[in-house]
Protein backbone atom coordinates (compact mmCIF):
# COMPACT_ATOMS: atom_id res chain seq x y z
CA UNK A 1 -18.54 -5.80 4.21
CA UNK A 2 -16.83 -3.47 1.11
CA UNK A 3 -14.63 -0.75 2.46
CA UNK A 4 -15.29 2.37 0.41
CA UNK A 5 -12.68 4.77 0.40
CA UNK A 6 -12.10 8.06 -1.07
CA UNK A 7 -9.48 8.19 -4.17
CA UNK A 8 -7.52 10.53 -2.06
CA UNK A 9 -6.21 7.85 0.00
CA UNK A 10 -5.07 5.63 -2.80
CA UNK A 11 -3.28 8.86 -4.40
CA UNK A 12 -2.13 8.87 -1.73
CA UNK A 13 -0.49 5.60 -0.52
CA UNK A 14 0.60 4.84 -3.90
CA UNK A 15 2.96 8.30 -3.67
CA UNK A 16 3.94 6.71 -0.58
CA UNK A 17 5.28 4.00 -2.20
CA UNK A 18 6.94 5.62 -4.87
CA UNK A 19 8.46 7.98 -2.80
CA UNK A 20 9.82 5.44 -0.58
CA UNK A 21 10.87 3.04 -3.73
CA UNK A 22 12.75 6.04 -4.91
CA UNK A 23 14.34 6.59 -1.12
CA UNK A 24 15.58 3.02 -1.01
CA UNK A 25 17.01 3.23 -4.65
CA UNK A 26 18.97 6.35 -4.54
CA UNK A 27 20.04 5.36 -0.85
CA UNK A 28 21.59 1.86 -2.53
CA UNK A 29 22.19 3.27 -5.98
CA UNK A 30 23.04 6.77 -5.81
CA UNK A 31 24.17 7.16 -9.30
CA UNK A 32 20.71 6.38 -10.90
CA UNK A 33 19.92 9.80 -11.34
CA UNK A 34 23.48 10.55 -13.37
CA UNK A 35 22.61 7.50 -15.36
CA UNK A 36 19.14 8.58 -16.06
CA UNK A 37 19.22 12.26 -16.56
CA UNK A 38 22.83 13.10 -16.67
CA UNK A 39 22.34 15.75 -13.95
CA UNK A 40 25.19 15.60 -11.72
CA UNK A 41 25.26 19.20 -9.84
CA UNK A 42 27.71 17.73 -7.07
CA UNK A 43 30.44 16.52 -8.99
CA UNK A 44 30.15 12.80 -8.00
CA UNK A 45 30.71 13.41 -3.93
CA UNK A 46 27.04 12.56 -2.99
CA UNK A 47 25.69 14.90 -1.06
CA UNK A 48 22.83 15.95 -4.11
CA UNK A 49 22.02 12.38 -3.51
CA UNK A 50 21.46 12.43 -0.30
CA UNK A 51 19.77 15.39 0.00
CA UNK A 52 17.29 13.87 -2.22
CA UNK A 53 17.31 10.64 0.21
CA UNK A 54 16.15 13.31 3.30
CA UNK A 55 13.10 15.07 0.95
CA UNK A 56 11.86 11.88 -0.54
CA UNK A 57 11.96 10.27 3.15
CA UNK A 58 10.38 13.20 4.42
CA UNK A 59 8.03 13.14 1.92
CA UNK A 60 7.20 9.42 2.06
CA UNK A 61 6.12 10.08 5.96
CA UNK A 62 3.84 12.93 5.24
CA UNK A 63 1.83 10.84 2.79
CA UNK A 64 1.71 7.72 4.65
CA UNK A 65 0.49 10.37 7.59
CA UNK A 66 -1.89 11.24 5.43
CA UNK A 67 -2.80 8.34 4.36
CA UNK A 68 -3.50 6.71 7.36
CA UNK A 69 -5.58 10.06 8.70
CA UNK A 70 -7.72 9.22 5.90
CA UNK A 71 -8.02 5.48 6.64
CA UNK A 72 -8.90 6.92 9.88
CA UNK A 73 -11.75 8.77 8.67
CA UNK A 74 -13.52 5.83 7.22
CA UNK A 75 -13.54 3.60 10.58
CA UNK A 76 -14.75 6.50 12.60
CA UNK A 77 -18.63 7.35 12.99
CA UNK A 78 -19.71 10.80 11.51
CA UNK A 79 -21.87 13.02 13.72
């Protein structure tokens, strides 16, 4: 049997995972985003960082939510 499902859900659970990737990294790594962009609107004392940490975790469990509401969707019958 060949699940079908829609290209929504693959959009995404693949934002999932970069959101949550990018969680993780800035959570171990904070200064990624200083070395990448040179942005550094908090002087060094982290809180930017983690501020970004909060959205891109939020953000992660709305799309898996999503995701899974979708996944969902294909495994139930349609009237």
């Amino acid at each position: 049997m060949k699940i079908h499902l829609r290209p929504v859900f693959w959009v995404e659970t693949v934002l999932a995972s970069m959101t949550a990737f990018l969680a993780v990294l800035t959570a171990i790594w904070p200064d990624w985003i200083e070395g990448v962009s040179g942005f550094d609107p908090d002087r060094h004392n982290g809180s930017f960082e983690w501020g970004i940490v909060i959205v891109l975790f939020a953000t992660t469990l709305v799309l898996v939510i999503m995701a899974r509401r979708e996944w969902r969707r294909r495994w139930t019958p349609s009237s």
